[in-house]
N, C-alpha and C. Protein backbone atom coordinates (compact mmCIF):
# COMPACT_ATOMS: atom_id res chain seq x y z
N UNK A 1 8.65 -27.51 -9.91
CA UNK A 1 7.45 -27.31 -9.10
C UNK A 1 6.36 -26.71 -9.98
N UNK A 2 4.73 -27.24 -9.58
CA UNK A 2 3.88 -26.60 -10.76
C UNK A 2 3.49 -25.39 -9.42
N UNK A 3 2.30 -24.31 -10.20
CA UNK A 3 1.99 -23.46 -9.66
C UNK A 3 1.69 -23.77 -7.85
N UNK A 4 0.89 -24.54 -8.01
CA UNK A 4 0.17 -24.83 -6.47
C UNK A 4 1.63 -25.12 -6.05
N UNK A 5 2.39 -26.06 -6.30
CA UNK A 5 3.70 -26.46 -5.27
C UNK A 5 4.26 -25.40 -4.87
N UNK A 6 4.99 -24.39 -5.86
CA UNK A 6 5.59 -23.14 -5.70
C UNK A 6 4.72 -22.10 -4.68
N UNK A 7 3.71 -22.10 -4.59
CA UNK A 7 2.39 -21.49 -4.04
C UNK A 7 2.42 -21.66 -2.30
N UNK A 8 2.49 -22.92 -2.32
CA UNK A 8 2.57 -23.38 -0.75
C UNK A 8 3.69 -23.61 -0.21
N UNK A 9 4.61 -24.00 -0.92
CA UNK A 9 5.87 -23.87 -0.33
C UNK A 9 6.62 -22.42 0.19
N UNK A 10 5.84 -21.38 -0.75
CA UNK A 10 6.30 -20.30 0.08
C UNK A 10 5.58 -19.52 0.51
N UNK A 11 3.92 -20.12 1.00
CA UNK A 11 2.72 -19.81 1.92
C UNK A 11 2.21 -18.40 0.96
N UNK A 12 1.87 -18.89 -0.36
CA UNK A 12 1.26 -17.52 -0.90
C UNK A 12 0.14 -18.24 -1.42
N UNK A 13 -0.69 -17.27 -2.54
CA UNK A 13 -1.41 -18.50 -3.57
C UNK A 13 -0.94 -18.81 -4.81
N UNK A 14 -1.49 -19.41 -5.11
CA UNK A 14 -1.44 -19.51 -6.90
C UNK A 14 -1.31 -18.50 -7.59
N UNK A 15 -2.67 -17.34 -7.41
CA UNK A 15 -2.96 -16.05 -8.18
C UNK A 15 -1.53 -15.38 -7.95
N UNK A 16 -0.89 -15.32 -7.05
CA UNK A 16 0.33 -14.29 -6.90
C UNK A 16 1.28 -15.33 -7.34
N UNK A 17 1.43 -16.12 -7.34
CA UNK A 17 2.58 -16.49 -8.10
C UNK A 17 1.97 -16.21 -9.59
N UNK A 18 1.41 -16.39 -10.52
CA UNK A 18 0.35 -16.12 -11.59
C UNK A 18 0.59 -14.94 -11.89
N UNK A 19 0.87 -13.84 -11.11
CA UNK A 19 0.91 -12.32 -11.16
C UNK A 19 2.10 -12.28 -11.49
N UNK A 20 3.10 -12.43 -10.53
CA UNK A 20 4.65 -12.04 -10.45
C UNK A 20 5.28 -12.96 -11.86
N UNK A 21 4.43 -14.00 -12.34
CA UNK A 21 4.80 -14.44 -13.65
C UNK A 21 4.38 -13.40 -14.38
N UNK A 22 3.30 -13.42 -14.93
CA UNK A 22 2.62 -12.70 -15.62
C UNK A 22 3.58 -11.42 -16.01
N UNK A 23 4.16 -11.08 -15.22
CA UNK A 23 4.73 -9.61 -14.89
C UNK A 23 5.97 -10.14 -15.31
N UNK A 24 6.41 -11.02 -15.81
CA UNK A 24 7.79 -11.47 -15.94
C UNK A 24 8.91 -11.35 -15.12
N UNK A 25 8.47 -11.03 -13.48
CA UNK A 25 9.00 -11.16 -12.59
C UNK A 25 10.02 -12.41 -12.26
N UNK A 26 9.22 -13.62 -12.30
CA UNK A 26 9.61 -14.75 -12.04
C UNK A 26 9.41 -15.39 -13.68
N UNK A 27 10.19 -16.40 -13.99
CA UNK A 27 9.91 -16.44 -16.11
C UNK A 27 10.36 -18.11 -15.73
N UNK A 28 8.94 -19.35 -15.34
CA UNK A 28 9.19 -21.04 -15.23
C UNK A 28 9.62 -21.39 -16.49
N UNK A 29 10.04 -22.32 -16.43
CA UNK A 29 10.11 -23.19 -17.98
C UNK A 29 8.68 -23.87 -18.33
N UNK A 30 8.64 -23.79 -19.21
CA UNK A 30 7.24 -24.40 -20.09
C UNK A 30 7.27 -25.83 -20.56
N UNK A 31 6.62 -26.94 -20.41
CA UNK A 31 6.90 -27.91 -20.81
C UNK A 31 5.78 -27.87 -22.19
N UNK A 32 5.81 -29.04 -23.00
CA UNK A 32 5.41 -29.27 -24.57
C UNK A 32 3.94 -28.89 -24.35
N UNK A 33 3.23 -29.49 -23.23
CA UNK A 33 1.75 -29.22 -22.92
C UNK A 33 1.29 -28.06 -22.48
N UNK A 34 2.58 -27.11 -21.97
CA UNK A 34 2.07 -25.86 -21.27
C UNK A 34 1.99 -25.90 -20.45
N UNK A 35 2.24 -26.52 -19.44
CA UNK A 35 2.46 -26.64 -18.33
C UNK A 35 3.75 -25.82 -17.55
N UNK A 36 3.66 -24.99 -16.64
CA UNK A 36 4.88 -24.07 -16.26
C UNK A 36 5.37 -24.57 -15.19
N UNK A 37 6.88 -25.09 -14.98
CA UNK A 37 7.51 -25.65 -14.14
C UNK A 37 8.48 -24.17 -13.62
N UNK A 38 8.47 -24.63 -12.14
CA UNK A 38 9.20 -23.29 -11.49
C UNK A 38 10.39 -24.03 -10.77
N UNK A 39 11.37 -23.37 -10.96
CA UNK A 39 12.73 -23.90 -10.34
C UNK A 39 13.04 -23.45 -8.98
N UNK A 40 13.74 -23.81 -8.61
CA UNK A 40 14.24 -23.40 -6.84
C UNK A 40 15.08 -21.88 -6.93
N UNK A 41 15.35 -21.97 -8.16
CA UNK A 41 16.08 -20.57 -8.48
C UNK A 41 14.82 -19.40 -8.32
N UNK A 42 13.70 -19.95 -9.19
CA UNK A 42 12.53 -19.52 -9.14
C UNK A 42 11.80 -18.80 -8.09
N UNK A 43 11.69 -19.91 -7.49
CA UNK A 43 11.27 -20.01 -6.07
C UNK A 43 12.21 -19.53 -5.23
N UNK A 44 13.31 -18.63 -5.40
CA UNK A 44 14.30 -17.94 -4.19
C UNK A 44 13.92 -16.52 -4.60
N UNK A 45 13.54 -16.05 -5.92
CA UNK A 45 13.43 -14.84 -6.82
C UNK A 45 12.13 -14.78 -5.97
N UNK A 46 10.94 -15.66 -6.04
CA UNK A 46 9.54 -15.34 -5.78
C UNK A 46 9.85 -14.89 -4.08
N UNK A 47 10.52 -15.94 -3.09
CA UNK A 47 10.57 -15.11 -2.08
C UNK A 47 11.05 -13.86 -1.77
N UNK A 48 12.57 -13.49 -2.48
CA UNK A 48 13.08 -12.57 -2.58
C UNK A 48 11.20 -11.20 -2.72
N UNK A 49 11.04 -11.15 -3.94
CA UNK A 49 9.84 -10.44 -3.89
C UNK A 49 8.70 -10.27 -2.98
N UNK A 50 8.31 -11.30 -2.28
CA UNK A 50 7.17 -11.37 -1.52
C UNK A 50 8.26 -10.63 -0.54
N UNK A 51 9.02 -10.75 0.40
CA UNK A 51 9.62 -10.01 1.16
C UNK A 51 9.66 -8.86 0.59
N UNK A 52 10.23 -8.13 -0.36
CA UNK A 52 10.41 -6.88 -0.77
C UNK A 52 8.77 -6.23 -0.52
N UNK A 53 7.79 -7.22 -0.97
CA UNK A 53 6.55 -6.11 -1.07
C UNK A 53 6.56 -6.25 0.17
N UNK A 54 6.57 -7.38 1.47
CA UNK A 54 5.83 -7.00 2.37
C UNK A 54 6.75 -5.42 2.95
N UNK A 55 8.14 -5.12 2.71
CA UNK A 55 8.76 -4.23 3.48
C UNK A 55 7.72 -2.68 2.55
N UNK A 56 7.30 -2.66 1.66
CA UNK A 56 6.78 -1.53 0.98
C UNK A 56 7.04 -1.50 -0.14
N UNK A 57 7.79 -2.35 -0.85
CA UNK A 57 8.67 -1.66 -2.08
C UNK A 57 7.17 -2.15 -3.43
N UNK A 58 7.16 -1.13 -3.95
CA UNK A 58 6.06 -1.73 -5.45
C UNK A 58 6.63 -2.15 -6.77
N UNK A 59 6.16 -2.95 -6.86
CA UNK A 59 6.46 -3.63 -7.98
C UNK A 59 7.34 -2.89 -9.09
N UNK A 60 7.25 -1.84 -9.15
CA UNK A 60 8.10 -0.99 -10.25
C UNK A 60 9.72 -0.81 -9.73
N UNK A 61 9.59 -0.91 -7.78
CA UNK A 61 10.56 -0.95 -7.45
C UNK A 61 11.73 -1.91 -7.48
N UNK A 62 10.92 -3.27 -7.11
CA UNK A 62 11.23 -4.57 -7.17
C UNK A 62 11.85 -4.70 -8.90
N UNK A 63 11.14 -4.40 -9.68
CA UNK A 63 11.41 -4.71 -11.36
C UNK A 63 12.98 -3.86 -11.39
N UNK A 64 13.28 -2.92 -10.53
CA UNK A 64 14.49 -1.84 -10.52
C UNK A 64 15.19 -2.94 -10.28
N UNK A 65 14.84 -3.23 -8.86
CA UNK A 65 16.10 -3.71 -7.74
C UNK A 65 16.54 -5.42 -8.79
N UNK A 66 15.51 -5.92 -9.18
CA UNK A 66 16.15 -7.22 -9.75
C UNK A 66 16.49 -7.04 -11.17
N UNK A 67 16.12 -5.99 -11.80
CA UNK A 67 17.38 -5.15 -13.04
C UNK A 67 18.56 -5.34 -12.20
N UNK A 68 18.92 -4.77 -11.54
CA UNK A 68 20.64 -4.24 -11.22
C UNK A 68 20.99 -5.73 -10.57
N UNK A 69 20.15 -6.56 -10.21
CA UNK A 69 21.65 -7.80 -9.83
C UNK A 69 20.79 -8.63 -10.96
N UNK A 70 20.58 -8.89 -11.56
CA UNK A 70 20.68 -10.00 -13.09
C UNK A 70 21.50 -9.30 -14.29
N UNK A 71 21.78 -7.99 -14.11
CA UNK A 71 22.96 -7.23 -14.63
C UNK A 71 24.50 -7.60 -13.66
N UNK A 72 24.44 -8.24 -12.43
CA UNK A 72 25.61 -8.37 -11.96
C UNK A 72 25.49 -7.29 -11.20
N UNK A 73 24.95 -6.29 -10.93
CA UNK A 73 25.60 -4.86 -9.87
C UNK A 73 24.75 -5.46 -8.54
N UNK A 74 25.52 -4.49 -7.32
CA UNK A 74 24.81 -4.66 -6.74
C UNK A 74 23.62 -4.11 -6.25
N UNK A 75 22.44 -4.45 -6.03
CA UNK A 75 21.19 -3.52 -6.03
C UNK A 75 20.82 -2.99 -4.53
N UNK A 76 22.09 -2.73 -3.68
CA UNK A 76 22.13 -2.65 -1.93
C UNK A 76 21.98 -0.94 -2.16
N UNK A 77 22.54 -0.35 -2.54
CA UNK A 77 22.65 1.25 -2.65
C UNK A 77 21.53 1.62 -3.39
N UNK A 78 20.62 1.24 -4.10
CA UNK A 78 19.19 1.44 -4.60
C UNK A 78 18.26 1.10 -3.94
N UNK A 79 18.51 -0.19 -3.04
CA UNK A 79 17.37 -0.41 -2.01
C UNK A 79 17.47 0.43 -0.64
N UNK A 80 18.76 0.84 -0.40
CA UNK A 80 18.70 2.29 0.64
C UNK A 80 18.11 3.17 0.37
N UNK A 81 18.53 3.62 -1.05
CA UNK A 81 17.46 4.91 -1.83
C UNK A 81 16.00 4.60 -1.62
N UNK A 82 15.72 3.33 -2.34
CA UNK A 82 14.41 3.28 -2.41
C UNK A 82 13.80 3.43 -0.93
N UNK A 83 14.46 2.54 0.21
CA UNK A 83 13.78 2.53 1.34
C UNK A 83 13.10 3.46 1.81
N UNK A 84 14.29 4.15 1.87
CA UNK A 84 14.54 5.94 2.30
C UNK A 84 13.10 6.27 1.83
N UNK A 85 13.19 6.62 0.17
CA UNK A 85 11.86 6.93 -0.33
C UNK A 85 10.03 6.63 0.30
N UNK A 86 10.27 5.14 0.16
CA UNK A 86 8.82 4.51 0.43
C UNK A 86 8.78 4.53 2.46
N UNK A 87 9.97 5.11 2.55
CA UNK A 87 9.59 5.52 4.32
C UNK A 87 8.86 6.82 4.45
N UNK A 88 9.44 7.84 3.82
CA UNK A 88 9.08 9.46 3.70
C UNK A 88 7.95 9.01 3.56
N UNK A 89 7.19 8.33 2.37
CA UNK A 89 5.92 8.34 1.59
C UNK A 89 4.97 7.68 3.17
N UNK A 90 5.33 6.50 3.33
CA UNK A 90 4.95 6.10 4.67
C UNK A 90 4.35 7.22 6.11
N UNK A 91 5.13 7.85 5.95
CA UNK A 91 5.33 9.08 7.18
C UNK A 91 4.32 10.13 6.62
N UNK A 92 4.28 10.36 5.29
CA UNK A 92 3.20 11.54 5.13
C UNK A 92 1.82 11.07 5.03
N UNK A 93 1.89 9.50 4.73
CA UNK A 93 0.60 8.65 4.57
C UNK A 93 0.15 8.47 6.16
N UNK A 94 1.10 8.25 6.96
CA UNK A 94 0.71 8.25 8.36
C UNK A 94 -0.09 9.66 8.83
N UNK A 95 0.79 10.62 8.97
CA UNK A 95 0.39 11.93 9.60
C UNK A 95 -1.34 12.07 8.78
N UNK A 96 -1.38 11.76 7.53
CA UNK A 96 -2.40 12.11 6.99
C UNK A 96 -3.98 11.02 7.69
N UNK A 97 -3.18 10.18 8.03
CA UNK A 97 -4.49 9.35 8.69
C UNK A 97 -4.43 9.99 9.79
N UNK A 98 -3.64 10.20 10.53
CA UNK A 98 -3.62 10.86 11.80
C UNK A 98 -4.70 11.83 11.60
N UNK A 99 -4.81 12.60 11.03
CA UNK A 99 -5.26 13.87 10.36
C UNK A 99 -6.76 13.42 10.29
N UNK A 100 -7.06 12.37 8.91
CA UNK A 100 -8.11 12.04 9.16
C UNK A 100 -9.38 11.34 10.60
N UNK A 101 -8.65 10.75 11.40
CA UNK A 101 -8.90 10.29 12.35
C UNK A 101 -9.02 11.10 13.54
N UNK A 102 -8.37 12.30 13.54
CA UNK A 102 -8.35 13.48 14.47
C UNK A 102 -9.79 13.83 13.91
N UNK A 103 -10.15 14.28 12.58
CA UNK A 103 -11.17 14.38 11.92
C UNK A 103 -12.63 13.55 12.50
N UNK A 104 -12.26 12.25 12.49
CA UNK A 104 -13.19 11.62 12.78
C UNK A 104 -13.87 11.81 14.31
N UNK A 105 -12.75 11.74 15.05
CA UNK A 105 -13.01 11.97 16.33
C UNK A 105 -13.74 13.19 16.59
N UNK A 106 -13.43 13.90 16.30
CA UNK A 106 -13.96 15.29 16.36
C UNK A 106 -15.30 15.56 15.87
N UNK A 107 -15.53 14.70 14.76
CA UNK A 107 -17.13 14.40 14.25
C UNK A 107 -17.68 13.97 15.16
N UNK A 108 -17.46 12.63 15.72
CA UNK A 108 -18.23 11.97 16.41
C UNK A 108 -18.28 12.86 17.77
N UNK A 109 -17.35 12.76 18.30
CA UNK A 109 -17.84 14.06 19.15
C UNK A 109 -18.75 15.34 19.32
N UNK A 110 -18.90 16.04 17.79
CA UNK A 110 -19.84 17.18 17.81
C UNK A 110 -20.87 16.37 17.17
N UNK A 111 -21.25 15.42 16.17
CA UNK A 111 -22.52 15.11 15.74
C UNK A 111 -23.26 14.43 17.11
N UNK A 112 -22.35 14.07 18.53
CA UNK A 112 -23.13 13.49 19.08
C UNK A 112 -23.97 14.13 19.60
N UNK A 113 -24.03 15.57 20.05
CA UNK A 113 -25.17 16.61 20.38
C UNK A 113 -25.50 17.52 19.40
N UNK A 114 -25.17 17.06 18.22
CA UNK A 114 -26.23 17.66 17.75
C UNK A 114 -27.79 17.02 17.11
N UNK A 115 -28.56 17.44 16.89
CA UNK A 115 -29.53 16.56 16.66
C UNK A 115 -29.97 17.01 14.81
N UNK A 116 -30.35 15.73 14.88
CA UNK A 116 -30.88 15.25 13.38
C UNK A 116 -31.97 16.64 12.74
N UNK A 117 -32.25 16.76 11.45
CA UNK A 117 -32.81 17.29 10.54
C UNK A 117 -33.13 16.79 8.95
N UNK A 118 -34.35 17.06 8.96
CA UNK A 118 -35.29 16.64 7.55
C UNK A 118 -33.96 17.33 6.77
N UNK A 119 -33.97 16.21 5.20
CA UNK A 119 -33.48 17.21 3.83
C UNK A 119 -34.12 18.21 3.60
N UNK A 120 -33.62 18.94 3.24
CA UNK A 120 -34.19 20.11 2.35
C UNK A 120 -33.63 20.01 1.10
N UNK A 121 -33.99 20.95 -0.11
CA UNK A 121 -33.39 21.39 -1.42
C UNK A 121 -32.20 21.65 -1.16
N UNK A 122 -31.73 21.45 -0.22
CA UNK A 122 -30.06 22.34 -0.31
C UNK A 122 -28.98 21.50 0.41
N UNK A 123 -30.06 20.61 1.85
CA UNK A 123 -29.55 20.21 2.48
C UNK A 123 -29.43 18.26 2.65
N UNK A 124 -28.41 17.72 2.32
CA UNK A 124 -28.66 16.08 2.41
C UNK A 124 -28.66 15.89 3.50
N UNK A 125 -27.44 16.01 4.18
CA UNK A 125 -26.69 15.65 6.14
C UNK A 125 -26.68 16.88 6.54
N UNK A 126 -27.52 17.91 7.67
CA UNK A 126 -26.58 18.84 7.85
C UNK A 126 -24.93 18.62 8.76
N UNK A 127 -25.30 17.69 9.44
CA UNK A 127 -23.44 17.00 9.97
C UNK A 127 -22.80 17.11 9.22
N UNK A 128 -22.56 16.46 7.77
CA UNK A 128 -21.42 16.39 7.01
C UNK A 128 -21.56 18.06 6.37
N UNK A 129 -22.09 18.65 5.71
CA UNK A 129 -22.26 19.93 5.23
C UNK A 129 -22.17 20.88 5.94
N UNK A 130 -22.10 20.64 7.42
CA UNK A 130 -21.62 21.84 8.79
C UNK A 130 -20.17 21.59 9.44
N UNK A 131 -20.09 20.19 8.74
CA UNK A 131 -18.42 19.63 9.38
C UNK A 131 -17.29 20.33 8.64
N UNK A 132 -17.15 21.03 7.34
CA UNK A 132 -16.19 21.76 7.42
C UNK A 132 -16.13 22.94 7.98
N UNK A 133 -17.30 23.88 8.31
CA UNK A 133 -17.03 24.83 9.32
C UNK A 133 -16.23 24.70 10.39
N UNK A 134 -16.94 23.45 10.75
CA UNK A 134 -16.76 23.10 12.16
C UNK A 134 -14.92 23.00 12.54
N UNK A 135 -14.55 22.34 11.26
CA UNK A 135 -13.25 22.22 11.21
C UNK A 135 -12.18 23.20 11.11
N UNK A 136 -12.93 24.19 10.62
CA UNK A 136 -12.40 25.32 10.23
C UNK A 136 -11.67 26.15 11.62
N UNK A 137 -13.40 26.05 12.26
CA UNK A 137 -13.22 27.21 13.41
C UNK A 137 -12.15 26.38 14.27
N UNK A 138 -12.48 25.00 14.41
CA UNK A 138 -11.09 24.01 15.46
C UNK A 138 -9.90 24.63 15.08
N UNK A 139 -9.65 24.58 13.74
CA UNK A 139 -8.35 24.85 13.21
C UNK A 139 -7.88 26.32 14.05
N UNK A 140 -8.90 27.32 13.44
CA UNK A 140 -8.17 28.47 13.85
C UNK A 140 -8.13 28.88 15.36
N UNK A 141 -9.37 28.22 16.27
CA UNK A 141 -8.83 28.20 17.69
C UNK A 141 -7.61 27.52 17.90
N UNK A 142 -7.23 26.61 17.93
CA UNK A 142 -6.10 25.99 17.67
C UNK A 142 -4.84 27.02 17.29
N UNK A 143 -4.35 27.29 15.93
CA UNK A 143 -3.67 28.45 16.04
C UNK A 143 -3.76 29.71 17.05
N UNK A 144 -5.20 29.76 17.29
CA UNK A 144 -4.86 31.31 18.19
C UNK A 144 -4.37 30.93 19.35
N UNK A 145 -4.40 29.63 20.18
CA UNK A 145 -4.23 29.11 21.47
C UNK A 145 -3.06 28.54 21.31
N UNK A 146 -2.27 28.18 20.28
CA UNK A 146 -0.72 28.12 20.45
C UNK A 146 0.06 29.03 20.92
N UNK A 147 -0.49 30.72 20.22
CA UNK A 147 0.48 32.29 20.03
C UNK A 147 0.10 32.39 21.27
């Protein structure tokens, strides 16, 4: 299969198959003209990967997991590890949007009464340059209204 065949047959583009070569992920045979032919073996490795990224795993992970079975081991007890890993990372990346978006809300909420002001020398937005106060004092009402 040339690039485009390999490409559509497993609904990606060109450029990513191009990449995951590049990366010696996937390694076609070369014909006399240069031309790179990809095998079905090929093409089971390239899906294998496109699945792995869509679950989270990055490329450094993927380069692990297909080390240990082209060595023969099996790479099932590293992809638990890894999972494990890129879930935690997931979960603190979550809470942190949470975080930001609590943020946001809370902007839009107080910039909506407050009203606009000229720059000054000191001042660009006063909204954004009064919004960490603002956050501040939330925060610590917040703590005092838990105790």
């Amino acid at each position: 299969m040339k690039v485009r065949e390999i490409a559509s047959a497993l609904a990606t583009t060109p450029d990513t198959v191009r990449y995951y070569t590049r990366l010696q992920l996937i390694t076609p045979a070369k014909s006399d003209n240069g031309y790179k032919f990809y095998s079905t073996k090929d093409a089971s490795r390239l899906r294998f990967i496109l699945s792995a990224r869509h679950l989270g795993f990055s490329v450094e992970d993927i380069k692990q997991i297909l080390r240990e079975a082209d060595n023969g081991k099996t790479a099932c007890p590293l992809v638990r590890t890894l999972i494990a890993r890129r879930l935690a990372e997931t979960e603190r990346q979550f809470k942190a949007m949470l975080l930001l978006r609590q943020n946001m809300m809370l902007a839009v909420r107080k910039w909506g009464a407050m009203g606009d002001k000229a720059p000054s020398s000191h001042v660009v937005c006063h909204l954004i340059e009064e919004f960490e106060h603002t956050v501040l004092e939330e925060n610590i009402n917040d703590v005092v209204n838990q105790n």
